[in-house]
Protein backbone atom coordinates (compact mmCIF):
# COMPACT_ATOMS: atom_id res chain seq x y z
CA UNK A 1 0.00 0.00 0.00
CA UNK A 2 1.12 3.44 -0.49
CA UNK A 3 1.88 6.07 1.59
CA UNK A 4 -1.61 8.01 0.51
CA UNK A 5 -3.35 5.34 0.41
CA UNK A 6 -2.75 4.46 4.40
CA UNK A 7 -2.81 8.44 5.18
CA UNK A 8 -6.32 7.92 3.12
CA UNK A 9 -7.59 5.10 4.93
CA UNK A 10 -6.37 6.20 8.28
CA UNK A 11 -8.10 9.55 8.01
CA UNK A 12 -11.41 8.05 6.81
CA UNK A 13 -11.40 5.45 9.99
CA UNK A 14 -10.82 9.15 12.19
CA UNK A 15 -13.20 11.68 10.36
CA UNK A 16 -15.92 8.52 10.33
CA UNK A 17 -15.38 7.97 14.50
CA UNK A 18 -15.79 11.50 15.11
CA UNK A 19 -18.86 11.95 13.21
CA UNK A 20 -20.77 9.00 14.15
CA UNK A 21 -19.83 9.76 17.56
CA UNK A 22 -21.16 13.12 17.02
CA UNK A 23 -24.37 11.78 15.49
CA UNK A 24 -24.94 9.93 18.82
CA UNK A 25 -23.79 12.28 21.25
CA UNK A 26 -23.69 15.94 19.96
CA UNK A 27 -21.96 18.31 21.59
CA UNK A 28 -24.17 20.55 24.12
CA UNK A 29 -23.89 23.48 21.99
CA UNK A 30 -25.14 21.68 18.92
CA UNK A 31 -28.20 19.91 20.08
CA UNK A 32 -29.49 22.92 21.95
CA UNK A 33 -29.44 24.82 18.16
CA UNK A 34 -32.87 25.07 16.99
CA UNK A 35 -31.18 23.64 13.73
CA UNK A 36 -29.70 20.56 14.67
CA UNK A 37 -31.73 18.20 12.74
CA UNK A 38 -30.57 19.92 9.92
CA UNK A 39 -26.86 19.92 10.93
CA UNK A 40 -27.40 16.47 12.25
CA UNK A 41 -28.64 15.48 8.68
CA UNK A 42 -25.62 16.53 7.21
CA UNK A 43 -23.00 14.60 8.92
CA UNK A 44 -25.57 11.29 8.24
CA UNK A 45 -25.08 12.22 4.76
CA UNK A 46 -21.45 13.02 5.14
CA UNK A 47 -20.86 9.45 7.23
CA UNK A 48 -22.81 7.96 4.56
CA UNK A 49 -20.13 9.19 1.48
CA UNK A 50 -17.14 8.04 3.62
CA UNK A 51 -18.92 4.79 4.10
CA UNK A 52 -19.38 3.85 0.24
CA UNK A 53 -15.76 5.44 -0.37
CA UNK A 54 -14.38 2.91 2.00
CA UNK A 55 -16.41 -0.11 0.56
CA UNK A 56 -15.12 1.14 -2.95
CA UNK A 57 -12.09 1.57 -1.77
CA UNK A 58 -11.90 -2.45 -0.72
CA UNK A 59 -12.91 -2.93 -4.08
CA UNK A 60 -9.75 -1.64 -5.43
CA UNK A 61 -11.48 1.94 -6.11
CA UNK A 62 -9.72 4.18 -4.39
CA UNK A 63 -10.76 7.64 -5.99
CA UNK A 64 -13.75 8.31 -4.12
CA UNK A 65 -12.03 8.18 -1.11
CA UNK A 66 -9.33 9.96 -1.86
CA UNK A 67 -11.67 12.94 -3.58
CA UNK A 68 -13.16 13.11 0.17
CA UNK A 69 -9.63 12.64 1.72
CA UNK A 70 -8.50 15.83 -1.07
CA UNK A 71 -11.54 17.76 0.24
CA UNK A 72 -11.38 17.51 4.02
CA UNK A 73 -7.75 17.93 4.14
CA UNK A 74 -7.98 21.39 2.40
CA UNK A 75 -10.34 22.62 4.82
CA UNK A 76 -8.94 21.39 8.02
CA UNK A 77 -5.69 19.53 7.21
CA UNK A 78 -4.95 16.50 10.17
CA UNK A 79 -8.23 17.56 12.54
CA UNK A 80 -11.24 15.23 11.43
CA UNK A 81 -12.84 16.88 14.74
CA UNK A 82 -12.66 20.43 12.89
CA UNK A 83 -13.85 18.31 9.89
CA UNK A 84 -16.70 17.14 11.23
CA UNK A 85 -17.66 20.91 12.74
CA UNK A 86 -17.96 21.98 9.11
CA UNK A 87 -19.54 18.82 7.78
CA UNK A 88 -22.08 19.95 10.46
CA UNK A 89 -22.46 23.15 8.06
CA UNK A 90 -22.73 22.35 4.68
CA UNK A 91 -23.31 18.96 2.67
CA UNK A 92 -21.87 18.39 -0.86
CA UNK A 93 -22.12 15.44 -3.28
CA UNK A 94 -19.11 14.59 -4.70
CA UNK A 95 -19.36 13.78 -9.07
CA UNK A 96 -17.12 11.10 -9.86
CA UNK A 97 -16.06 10.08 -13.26
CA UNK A 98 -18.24 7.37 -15.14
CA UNK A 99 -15.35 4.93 -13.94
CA UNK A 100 -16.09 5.33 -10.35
CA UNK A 101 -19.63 5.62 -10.69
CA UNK A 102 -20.28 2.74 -11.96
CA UNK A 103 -19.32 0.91 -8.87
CA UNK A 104 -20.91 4.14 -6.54
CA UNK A 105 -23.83 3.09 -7.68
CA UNK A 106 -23.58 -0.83 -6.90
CA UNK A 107 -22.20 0.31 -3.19
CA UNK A 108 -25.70 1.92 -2.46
């Protein structure tokens, strides 16, 4: 395996703990916001991305993941707990070439 591909991996095990965990136990702050289904919402969808990544990814697809891995790190480089705060935020479906679809698709 690579050296990305490990730093890949290893960050989607992290920014995937953090946000389930944060699914089932927000912080105080959040759940008191009038707007935390909404922000709750969002990480589901988020944790639901990084789930078919990973299960492409054991297929021998790794460019979903890393797309996510690419995205995340420019926002909040090494801190999937800063991740997950603007995952919180703002949703965004990734559009993957017609040779990662394909198998996208099969993963959901």
């Amino acid at each position: 395996m690579q050296d990305w591909e490990d730093e890949t991996w290893g960050w989607s095990t992290a920014f995937a703990e953090v946000v389930q965990g944060l699914i089932r136990e927000p912080l105080n702050e959040w759940a008191l916001r009038e707007d935390w289904p909404k922000q709750r919402q969002r990480l589901v969808w988020w944790m639901r991305q990084v789930e078919v990544a990973r299960e492409l990814y054991g297929r021998g697809h790794a460019e979903a993941l890393r797309v996510l891995y690419d995205y995340w790190r420019m926002l909040a480089p090494n801190d999937p707990r800063e991740q997950a705060r603007f995952a919180r935020e703002t949703y965004r479906e990734f559009r993957l070439s017609h040779s990662v679809l394909s198998p996208f698709d099969d993963a959901r």
